[in-house]
PDB file of N, CA and C in Angstrom:
ATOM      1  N   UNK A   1      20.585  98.009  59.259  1.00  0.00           N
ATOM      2  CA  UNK A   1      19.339  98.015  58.510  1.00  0.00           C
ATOM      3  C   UNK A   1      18.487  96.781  58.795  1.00  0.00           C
ATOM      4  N   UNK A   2      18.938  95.815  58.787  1.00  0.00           N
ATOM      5  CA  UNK A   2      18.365  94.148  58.913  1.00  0.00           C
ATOM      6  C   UNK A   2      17.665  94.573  60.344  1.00  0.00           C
ATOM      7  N   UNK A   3      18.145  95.166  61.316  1.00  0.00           N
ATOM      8  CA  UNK A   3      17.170  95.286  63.024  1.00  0.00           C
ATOM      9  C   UNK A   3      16.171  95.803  62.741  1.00  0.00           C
ATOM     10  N   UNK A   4      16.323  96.912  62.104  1.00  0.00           N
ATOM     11  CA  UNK A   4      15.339  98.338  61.813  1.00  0.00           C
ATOM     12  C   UNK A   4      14.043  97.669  61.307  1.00  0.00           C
ATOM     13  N   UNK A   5      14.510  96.474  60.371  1.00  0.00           N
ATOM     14  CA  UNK A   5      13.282  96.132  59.557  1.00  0.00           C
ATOM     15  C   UNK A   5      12.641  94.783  60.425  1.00  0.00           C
ATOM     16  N   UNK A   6      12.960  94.343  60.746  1.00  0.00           N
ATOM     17  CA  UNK A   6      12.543  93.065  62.410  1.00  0.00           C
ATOM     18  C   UNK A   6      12.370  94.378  63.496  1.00  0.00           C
ATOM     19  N   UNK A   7      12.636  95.506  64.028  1.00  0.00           N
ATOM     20  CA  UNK A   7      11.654  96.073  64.962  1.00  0.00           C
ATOM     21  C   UNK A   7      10.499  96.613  63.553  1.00  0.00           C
ATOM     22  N   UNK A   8      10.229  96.525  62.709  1.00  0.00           N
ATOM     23  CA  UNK A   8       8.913  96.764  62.023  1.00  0.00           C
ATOM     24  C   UNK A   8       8.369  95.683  61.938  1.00  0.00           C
ATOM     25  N   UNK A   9       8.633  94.338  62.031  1.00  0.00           N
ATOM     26  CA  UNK A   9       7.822  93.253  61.980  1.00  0.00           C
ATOM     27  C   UNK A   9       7.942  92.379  60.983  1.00  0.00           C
ATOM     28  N   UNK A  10       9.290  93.030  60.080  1.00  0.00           N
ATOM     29  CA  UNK A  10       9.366  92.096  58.617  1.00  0.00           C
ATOM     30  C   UNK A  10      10.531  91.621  58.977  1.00  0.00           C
ATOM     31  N   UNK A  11      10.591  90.323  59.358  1.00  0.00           N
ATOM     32  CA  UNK A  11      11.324  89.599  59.531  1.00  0.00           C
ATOM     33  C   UNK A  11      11.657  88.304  58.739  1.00  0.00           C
ATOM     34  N   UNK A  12      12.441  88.106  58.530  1.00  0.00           N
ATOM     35  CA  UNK A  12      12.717  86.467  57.467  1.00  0.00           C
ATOM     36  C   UNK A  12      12.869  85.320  57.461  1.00  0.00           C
ATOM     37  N   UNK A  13      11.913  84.835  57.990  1.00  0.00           N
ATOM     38  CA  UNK A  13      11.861  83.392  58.589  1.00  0.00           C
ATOM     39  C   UNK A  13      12.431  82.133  57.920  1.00  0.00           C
ATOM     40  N   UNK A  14      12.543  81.202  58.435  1.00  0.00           N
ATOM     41  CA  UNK A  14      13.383  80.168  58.021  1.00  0.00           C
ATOM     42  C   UNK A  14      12.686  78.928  58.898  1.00  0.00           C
ATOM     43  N   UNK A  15      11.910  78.329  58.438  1.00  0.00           N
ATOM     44  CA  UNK A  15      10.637  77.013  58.737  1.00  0.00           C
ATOM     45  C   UNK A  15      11.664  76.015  59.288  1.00  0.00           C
ATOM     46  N   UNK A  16      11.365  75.050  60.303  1.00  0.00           N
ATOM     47  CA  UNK A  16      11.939  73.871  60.483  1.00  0.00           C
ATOM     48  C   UNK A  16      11.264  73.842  61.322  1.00  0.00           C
ATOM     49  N   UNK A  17      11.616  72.451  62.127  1.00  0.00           N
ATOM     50  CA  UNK A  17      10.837  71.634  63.024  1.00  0.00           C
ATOM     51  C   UNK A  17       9.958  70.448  62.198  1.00  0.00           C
ATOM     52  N   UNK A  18       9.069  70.091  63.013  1.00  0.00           N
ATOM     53  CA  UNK A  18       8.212  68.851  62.214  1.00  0.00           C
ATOM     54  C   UNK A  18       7.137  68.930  62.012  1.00  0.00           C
ATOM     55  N   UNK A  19       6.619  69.040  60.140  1.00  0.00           N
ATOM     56  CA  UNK A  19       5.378  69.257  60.003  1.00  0.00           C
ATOM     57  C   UNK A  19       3.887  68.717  60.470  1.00  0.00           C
ATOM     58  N   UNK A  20       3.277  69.604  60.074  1.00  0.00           N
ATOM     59  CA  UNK A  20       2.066  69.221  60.756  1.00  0.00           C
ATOM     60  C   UNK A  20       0.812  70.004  59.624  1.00  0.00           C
ATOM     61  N   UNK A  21      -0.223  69.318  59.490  1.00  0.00           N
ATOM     62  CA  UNK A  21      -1.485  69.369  58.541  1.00  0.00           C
ATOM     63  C   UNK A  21      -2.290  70.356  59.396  1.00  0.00           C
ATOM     64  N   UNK A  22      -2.698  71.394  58.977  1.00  0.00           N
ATOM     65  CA  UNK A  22      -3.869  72.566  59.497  1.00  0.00           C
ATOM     66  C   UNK A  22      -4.963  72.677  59.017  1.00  0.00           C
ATOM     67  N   UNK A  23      -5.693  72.401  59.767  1.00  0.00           N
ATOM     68  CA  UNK A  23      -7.069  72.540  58.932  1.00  0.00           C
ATOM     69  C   UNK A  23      -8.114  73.564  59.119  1.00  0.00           C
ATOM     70  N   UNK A  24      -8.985  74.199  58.503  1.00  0.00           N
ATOM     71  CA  UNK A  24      -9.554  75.734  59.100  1.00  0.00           C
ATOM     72  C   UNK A  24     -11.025  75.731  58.227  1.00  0.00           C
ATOM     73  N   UNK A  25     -11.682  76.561  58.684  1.00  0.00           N
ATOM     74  CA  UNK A  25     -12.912  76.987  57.502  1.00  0.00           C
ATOM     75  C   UNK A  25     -12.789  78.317  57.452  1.00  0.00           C
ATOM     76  N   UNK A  26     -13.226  78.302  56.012  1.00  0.00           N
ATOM     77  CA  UNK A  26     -13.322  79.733  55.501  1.00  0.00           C
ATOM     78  C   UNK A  26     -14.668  80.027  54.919  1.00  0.00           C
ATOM     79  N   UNK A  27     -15.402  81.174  55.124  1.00  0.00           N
ATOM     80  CA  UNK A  27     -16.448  81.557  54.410  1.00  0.00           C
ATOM     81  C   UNK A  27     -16.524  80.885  53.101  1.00  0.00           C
ATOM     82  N   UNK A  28     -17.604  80.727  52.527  1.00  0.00           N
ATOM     83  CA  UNK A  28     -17.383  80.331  51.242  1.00  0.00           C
ATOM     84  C   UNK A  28     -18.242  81.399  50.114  1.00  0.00           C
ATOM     85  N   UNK A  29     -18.349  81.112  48.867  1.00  0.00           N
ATOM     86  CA  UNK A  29     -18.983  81.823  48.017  1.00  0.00           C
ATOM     87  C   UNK A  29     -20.403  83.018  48.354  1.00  0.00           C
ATOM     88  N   UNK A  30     -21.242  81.609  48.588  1.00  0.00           N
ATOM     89  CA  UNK A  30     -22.680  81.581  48.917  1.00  0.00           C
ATOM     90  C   UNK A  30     -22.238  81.957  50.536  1.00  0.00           C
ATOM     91  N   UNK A  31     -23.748  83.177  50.913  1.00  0.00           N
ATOM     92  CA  UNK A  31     -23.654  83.332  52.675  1.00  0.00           C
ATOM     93  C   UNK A  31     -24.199  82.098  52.996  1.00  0.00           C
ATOM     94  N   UNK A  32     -23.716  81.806  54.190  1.00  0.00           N
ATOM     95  CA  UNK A  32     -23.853  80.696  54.745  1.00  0.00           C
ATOM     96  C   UNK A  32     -23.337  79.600  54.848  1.00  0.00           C
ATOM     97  N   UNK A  33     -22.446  79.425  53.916  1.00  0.00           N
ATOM     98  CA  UNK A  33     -21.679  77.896  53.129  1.00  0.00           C
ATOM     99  C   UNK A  33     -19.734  78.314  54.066  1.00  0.00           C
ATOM    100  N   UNK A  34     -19.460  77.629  54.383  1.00  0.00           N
ATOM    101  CA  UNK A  34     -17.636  77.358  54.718  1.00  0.00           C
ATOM    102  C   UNK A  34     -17.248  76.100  54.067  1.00  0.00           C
ATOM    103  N   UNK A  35     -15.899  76.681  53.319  1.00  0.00           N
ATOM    104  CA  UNK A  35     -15.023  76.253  52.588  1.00  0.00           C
ATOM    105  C   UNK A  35     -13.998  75.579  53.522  1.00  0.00           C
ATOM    106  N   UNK A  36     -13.837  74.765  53.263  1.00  0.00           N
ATOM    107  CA  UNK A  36     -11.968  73.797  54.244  1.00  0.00           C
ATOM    108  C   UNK A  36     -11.306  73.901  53.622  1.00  0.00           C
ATOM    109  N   UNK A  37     -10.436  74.167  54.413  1.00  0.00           N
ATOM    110  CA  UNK A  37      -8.771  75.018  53.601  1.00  0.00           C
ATOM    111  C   UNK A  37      -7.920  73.908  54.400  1.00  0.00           C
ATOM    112  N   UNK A  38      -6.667  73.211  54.181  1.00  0.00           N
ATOM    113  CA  UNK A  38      -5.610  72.674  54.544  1.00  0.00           C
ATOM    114  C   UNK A  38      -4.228  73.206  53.956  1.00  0.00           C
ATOM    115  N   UNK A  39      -3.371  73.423  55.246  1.00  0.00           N
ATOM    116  CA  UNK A  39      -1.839  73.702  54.714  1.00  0.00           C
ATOM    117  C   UNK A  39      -0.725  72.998  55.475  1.00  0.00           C
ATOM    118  N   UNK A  40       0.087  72.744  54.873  1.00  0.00           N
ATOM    119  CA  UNK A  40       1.050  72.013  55.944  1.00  0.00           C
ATOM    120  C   UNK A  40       2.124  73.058  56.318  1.00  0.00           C
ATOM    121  N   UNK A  41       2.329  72.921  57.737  1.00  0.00           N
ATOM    122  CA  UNK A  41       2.894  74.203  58.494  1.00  0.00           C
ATOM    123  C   UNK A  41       4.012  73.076  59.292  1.00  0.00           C
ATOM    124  N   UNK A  42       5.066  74.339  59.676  1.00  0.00           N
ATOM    125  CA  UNK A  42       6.222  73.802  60.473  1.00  0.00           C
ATOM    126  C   UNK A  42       5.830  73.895  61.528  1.00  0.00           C
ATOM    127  N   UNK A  43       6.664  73.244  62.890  1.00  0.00           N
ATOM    128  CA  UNK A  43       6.031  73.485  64.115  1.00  0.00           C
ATOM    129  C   UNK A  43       7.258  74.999  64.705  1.00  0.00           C
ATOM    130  N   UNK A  44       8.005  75.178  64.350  1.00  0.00           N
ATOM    131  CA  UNK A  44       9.316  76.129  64.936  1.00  0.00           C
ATOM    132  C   UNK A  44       9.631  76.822  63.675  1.00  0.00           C
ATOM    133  N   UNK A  45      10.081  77.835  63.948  1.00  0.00           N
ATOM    134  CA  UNK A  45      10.698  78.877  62.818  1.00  0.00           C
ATOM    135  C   UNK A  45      11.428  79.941  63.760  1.00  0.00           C
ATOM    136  N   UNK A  46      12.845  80.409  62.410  1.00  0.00           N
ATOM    137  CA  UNK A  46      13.848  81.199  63.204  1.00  0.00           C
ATOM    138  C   UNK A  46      14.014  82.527  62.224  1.00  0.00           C
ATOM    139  N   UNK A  47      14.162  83.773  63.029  1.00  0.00           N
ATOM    140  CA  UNK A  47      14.159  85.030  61.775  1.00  0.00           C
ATOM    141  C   UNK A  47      16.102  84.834  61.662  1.00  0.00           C
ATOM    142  N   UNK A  48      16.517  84.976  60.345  1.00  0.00           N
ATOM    143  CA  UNK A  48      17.406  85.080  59.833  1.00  0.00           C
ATOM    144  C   UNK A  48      18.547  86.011  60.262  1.00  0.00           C
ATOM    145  N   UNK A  49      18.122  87.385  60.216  1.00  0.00           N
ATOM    146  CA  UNK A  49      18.202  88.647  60.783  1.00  0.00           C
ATOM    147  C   UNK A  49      18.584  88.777  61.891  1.00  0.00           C
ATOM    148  N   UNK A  50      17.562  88.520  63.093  1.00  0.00           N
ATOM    149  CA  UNK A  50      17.934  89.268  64.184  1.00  0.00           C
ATOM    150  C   UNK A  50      17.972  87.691  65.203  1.00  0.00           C
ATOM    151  N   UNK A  51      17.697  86.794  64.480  1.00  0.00           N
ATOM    152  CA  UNK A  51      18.028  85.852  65.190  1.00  0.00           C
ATOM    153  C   UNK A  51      16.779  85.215  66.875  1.00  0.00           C
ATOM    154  N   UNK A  52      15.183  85.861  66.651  1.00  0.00           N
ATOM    155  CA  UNK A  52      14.506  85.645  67.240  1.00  0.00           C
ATOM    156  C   UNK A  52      13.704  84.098  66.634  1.00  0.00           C
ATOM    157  N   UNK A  53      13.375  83.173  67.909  1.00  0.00           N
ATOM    158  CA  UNK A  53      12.829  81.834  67.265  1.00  0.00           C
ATOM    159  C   UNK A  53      11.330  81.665  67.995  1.00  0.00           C
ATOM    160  N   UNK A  54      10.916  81.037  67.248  1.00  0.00           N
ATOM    161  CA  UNK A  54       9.480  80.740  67.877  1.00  0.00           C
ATOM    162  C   UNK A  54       8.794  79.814  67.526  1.00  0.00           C
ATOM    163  N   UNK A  55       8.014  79.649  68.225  1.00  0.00           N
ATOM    164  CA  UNK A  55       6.732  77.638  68.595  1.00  0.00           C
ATOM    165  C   UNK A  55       5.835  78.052  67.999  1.00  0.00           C
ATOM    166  N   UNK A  56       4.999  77.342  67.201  1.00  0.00           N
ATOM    167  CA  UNK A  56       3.765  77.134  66.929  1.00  0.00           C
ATOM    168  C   UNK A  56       3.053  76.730  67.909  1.00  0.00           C
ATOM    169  N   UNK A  57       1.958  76.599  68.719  1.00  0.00           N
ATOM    170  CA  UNK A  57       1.344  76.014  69.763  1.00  0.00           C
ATOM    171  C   UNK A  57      -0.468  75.232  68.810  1.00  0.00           C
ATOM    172  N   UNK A  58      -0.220  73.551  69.007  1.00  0.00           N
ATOM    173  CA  UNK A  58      -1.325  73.111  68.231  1.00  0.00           C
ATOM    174  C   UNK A  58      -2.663  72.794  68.741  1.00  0.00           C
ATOM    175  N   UNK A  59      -3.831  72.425  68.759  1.00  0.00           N
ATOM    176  CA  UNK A  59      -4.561  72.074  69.164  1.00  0.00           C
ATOM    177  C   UNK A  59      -5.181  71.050  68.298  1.00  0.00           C
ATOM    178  N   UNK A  60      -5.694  70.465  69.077  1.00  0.00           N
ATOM    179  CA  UNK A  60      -6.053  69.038  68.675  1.00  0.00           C
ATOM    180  C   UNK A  60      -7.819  69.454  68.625  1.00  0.00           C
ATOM    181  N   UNK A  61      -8.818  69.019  67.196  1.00  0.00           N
ATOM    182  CA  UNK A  61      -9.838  69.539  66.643  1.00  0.00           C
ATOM    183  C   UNK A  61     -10.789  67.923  67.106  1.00  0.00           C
ATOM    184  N   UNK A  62     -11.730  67.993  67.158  1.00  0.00           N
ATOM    185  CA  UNK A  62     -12.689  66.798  67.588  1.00  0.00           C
ATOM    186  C   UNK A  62     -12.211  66.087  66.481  1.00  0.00           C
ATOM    187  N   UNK A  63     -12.223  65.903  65.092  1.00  0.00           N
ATOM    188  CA  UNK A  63     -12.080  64.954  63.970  1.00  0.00           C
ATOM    189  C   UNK A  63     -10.798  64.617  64.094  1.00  0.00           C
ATOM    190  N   UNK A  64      -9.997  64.833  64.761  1.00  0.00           N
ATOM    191  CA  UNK A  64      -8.329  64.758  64.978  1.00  0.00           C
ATOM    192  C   UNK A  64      -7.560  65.358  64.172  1.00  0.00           C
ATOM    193  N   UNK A  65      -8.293  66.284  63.141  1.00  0.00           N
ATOM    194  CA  UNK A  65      -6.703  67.208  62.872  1.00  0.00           C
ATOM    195  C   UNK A  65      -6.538  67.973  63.479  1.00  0.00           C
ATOM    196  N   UNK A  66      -5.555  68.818  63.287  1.00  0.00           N
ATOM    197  CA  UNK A  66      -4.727  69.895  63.945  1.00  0.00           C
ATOM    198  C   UNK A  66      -5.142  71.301  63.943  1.00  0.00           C
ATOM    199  N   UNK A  67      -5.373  72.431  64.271  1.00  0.00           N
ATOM    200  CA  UNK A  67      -5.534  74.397  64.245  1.00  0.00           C
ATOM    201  C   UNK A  67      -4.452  74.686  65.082  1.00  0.00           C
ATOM    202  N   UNK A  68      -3.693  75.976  64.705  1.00  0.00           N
ATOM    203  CA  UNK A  68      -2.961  76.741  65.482  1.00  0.00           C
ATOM    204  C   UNK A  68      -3.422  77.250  66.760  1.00  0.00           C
ATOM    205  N   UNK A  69      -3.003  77.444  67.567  1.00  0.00           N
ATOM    206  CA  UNK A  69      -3.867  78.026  68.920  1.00  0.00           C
ATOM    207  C   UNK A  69      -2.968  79.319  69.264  1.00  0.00           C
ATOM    208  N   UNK A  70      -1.612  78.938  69.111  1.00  0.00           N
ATOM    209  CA  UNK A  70      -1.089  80.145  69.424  1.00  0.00           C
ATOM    210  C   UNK A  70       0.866  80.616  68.856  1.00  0.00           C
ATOM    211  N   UNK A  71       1.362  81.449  68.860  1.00  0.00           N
ATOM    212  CA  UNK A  71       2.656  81.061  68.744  1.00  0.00           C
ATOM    213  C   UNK A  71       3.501  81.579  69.854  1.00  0.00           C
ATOM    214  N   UNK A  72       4.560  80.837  70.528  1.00  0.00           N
ATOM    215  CA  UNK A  72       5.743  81.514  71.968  1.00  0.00           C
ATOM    216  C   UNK A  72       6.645  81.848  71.143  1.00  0.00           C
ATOM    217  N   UNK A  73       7.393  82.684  71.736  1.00  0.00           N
ATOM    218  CA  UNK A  73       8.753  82.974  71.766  1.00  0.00           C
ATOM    219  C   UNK A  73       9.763  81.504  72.522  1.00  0.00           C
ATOM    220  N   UNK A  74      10.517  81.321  71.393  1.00  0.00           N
ATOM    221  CA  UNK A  74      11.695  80.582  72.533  1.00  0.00           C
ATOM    222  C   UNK A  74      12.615  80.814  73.029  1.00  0.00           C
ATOM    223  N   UNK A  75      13.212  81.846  72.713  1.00  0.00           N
ATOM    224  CA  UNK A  75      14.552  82.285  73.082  1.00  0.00           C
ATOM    225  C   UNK A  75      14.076  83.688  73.627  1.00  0.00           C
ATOM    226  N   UNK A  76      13.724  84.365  75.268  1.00  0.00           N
ATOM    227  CA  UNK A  76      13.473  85.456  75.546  1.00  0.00           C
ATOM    228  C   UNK A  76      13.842  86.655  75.006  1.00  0.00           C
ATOM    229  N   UNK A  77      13.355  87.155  74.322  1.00  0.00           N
ATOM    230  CA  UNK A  77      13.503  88.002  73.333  1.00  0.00           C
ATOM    231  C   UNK A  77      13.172  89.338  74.626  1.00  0.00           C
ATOM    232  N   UNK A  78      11.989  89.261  74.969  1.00  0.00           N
ATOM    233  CA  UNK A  78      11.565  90.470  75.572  1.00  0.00           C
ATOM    234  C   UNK A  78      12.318  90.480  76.683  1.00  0.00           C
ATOM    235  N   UNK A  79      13.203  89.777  77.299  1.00  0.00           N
ATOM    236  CA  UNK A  79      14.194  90.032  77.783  1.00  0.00           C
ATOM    237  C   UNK A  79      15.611  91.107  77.317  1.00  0.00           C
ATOM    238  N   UNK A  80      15.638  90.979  76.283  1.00  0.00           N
ATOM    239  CA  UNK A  80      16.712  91.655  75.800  1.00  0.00           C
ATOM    240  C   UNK A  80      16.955  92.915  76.261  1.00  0.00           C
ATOM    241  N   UNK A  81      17.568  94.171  75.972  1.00  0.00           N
ATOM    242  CA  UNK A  81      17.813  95.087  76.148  1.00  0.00           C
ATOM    243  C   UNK A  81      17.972  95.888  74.668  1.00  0.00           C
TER     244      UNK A  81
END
């Protein structure tokens, strides 16, 4: 049962690695206006389950905080069989 539900995409992650501050805009109330949102995010996380791990990938913002850019696989997953 635990595979069935990780090949649907609900998988149960488990955060580690070393945090890091995100910073983003969001629409705000009024058209026209963006809101700044901050969260502190892990850089690596592992699903519980089926045992797939993966990177955060960061980018560095002109004011020097941090945005997500992307996330890898670390352990070839799409390798598997």
């Amino acid at each position: 049962m635990p595979k069935f539900l990780c090949s649907l995409g609900l998988h149960k992650w488990r955060n580690y690695g070393e945090r890091v501050l995100v910073v983003w805009k969001e629409p705000g109330l009024l058209p026209g206006t963006k809101v700044n949102k901050r969260k502190h995010v892990f850089s690596e996380r592992e699903c519980l389950r089926c045992g797939r791990k993966e990177r955060r990938q960061f980018s560095e913002n002109i004011d020097g905080s941090y945005a997500i850019s992307g996330i890898e696989t670390v352990n070839g997953e799409e390798d598997k069989d």
